[in-house]
C-alpha atoms as a PDB file:
ATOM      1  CA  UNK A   1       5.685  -8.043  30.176  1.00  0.00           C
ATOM      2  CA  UNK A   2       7.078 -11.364  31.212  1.00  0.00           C
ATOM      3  CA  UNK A   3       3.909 -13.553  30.315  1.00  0.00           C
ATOM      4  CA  UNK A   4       0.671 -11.267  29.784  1.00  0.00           C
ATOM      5  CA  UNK A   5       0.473  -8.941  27.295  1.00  0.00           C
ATOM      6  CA  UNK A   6      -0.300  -5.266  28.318  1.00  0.00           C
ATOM      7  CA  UNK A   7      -4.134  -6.020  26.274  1.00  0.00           C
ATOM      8  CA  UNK A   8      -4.254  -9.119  28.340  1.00  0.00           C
ATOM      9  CA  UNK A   9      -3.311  -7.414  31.826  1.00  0.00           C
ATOM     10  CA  UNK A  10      -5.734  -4.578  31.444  1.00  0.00           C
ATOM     11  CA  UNK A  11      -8.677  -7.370  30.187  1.00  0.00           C
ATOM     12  CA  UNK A  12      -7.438  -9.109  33.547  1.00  0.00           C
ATOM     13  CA  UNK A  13      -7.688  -5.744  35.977  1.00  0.00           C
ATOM     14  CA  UNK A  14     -10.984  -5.261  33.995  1.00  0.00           C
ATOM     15  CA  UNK A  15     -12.452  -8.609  34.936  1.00  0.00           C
ATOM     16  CA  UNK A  16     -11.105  -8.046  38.760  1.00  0.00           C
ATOM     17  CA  UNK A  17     -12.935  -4.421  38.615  1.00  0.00           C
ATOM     18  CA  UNK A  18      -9.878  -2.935  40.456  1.00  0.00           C
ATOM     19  CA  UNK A  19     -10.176   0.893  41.585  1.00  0.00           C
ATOM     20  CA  UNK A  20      -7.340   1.614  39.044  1.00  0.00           C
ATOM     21  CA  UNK A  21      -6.829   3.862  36.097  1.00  0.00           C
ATOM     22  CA  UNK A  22      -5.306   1.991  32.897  1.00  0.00           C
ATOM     23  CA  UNK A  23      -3.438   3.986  30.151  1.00  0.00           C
ATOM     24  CA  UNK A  24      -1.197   1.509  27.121  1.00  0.00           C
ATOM     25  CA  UNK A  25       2.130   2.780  25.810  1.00  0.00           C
ATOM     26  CA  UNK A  26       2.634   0.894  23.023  1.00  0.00           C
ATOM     27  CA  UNK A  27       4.031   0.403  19.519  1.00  0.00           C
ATOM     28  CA  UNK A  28       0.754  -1.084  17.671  1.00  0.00           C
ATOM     29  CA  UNK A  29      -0.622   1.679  15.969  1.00  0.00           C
ATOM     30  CA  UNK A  30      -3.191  -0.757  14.378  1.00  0.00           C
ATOM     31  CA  UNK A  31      -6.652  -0.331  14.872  1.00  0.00           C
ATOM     32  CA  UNK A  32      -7.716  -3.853  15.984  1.00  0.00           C
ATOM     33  CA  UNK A  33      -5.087  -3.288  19.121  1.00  0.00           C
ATOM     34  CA  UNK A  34      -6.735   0.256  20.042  1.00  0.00           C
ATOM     35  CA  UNK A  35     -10.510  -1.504  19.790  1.00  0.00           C
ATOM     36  CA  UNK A  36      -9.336  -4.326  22.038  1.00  0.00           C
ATOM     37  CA  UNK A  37      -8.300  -1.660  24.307  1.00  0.00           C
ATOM     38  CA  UNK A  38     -11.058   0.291  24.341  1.00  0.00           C
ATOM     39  CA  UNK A  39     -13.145  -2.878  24.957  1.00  0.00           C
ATOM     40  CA  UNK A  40     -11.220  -3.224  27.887  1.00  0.00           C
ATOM     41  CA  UNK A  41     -11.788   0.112  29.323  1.00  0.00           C
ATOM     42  CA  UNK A  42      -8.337   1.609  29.271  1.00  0.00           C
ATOM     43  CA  UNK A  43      -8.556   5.632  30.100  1.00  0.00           C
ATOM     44  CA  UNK A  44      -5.156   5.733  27.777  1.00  0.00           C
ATOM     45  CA  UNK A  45      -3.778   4.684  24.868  1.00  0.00           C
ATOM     46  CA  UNK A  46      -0.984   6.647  23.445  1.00  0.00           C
ATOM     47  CA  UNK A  47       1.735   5.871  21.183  1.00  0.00           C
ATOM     48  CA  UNK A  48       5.621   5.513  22.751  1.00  0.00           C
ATOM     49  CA  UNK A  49       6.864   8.506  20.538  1.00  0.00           C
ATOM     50  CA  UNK A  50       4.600  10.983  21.915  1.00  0.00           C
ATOM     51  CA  UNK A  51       6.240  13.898  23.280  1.00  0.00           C
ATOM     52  CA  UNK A  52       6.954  13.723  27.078  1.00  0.00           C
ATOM     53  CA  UNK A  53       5.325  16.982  27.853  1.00  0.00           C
ATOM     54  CA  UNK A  54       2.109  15.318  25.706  1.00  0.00           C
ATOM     55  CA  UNK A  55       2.390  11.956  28.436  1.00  0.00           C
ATOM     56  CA  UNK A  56       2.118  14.155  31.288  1.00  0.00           C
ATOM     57  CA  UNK A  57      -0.966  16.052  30.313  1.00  0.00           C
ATOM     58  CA  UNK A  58      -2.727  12.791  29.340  1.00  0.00           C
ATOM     59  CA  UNK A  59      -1.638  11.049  32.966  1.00  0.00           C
ATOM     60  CA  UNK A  60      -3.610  13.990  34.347  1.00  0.00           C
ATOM     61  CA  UNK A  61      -6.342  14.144  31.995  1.00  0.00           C
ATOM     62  CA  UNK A  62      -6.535  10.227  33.185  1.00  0.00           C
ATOM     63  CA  UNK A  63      -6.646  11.116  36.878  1.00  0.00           C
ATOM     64  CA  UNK A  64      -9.468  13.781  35.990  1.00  0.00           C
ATOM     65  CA  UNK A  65     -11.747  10.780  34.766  1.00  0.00           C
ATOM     66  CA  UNK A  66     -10.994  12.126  31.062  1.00  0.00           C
ATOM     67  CA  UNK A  67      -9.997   9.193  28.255  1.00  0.00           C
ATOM     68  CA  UNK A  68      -7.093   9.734  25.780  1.00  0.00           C
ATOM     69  CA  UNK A  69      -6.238   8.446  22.305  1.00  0.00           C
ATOM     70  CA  UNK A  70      -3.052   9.158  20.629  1.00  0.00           C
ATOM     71  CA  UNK A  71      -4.326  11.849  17.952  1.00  0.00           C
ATOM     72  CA  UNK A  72      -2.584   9.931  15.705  1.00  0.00           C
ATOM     73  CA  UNK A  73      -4.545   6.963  16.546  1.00  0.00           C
ATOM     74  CA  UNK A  74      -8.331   9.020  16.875  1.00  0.00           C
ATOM     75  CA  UNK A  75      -9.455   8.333  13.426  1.00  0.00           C
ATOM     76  CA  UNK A  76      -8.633   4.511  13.584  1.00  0.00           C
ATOM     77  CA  UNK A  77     -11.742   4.464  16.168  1.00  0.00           C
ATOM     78  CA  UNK A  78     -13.906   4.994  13.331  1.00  0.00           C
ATOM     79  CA  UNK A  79     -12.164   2.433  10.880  1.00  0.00           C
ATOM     80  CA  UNK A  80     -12.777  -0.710  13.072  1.00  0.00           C
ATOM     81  CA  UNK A  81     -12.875  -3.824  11.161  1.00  0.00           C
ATOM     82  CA  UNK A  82     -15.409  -6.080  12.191  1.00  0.00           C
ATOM     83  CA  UNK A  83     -14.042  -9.504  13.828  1.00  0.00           C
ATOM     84  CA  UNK A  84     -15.534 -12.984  11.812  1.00  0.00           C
ATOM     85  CA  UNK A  85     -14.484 -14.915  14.442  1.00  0.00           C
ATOM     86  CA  UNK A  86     -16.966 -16.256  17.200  1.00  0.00           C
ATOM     87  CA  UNK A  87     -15.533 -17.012  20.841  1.00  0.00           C
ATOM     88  CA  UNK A  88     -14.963 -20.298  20.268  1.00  0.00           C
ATOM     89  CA  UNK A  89     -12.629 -20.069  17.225  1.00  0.00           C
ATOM     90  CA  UNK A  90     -10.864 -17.204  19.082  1.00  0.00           C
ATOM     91  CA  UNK A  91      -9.566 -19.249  21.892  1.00  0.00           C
ATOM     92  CA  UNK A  92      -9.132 -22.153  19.433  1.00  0.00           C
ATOM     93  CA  UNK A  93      -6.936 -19.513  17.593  1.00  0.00           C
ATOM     94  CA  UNK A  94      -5.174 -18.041  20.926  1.00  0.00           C
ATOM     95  CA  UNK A  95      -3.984 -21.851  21.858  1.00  0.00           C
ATOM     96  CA  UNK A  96      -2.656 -22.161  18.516  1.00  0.00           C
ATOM     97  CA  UNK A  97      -0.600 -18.658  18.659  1.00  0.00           C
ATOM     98  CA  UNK A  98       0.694 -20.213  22.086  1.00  0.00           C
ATOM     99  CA  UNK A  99       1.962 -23.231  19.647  1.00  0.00           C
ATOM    100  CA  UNK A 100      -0.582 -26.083  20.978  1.00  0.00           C
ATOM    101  CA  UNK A 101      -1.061 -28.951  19.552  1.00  0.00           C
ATOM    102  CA  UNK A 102      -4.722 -29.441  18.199  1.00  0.00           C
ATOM    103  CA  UNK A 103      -4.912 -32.701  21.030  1.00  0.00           C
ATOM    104  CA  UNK A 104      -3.851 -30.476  23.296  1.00  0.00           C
ATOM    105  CA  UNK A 105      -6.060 -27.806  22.315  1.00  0.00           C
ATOM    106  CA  UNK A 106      -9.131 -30.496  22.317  1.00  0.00           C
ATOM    107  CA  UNK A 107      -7.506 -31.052  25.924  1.00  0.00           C
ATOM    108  CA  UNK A 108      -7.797 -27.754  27.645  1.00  0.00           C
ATOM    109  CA  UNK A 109     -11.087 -26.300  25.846  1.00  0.00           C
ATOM    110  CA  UNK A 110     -12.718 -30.069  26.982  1.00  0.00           C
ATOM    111  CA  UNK A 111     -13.716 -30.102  23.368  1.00  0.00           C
ATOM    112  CA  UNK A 112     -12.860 -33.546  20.392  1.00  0.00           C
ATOM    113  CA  UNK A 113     -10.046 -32.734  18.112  1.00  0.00           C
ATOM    114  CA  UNK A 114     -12.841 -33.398  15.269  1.00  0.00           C
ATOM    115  CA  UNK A 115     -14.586 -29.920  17.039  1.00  0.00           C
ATOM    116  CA  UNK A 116     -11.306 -28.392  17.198  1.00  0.00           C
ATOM    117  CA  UNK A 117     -10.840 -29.260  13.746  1.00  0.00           C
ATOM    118  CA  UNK A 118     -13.364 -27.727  12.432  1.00  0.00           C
ATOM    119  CA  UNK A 119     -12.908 -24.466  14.696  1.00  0.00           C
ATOM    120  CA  UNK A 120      -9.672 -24.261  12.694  1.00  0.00           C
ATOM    121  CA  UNK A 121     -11.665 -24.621   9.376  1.00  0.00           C
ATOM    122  CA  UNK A 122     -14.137 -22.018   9.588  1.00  0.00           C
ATOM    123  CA  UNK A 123     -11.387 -19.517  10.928  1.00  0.00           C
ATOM    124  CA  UNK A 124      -9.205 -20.288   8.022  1.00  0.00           C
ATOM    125  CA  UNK A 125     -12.411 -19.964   5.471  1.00  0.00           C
ATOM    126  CA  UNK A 126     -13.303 -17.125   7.130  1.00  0.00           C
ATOM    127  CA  UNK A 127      -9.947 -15.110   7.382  1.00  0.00           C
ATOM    128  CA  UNK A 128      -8.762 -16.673   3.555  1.00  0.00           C
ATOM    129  CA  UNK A 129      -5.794 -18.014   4.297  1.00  0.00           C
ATOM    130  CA  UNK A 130      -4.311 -21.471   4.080  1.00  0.00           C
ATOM    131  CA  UNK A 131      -3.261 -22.880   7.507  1.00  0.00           C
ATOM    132  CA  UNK A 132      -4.011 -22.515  11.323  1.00  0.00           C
ATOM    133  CA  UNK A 133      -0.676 -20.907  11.620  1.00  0.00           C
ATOM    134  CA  UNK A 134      -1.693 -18.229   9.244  1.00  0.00           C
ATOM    135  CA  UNK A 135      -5.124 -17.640  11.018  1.00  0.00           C
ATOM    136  CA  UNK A 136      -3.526 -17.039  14.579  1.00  0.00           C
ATOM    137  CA  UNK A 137      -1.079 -14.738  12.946  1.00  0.00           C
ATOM    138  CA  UNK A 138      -3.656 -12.504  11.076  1.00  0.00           C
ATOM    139  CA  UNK A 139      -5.782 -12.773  14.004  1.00  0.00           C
ATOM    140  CA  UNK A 140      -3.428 -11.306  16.363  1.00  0.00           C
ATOM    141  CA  UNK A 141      -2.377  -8.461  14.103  1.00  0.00           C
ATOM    142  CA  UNK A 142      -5.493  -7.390  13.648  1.00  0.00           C
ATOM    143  CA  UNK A 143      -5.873  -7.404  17.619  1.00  0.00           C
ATOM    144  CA  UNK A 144      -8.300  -9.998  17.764  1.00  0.00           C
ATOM    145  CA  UNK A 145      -6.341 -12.794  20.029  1.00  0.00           C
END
């Protein structure tokens, strides 16, 4: 997708409450990716090398109000690793991913660079790395950004 990732499009047809079913074929087999997913109420989430015949039956499973995981992917819905980060540091983290600037970060949350500053602190501490970069990077593996 040109500019929204296919997490951030179904958060955004979540928020909208369109009459829509969502299903995700994706790549990220990782758990934090299927949890954001789920938390966005997605009725699919299947991996791209499932078997055609196996995307067809879970499109109509979908239409029949039924939810679908990847088999592959079930058991990761009981291995979810629990998210240190508060909002705040979050979309502090986000804006960094997107390569911001912390003034320009300070900028667009309406927030002092000393704030954003420390944002970046605690999510370093917190995720045991050494630099902002590292944080946003971690962060969005793990499906958290």
């Amino acid at each position: 997708m040109p500019h929204l990732s296919g997490l951030e499009l179904a958060e955004k047809i979540k928020e909208a409450n369109l009459p829509c079913k969502v299903m995700i074929v994706t790549t990220f087999a990782r758990p934090g990716y299927l949890q954001k997913a789920m938390d966005c109420e997605v009725h699919g989430y299947l991996l791209k090398d499932e078997p055609i015949d196996y995307l067809i039956a879970t499109i109509r499973k979908i239409m029949q109000g039924e939810k679908v995981v990847s088999k592959d992917l079930a058991a990761t819905l009981f291995m979810k690793e629990q998210n240190p980060l508060n909002e705040r540091e979050v979309a502090v983290l986000q804006l960094v991913k997107e390569g911001l600037t912390t003034h320009e970060i300070s900028k667009q949350l309406f927030l002092t660079k000393g704030t954003i500053r420390n944002y970046l602190s605690t999510s370093i501490q917190k995720l045991q790395v050494e630099s902002r970069q590292q944080a946003a990077q971690i962060a969005s593996d793990k499906g958290w950004l």
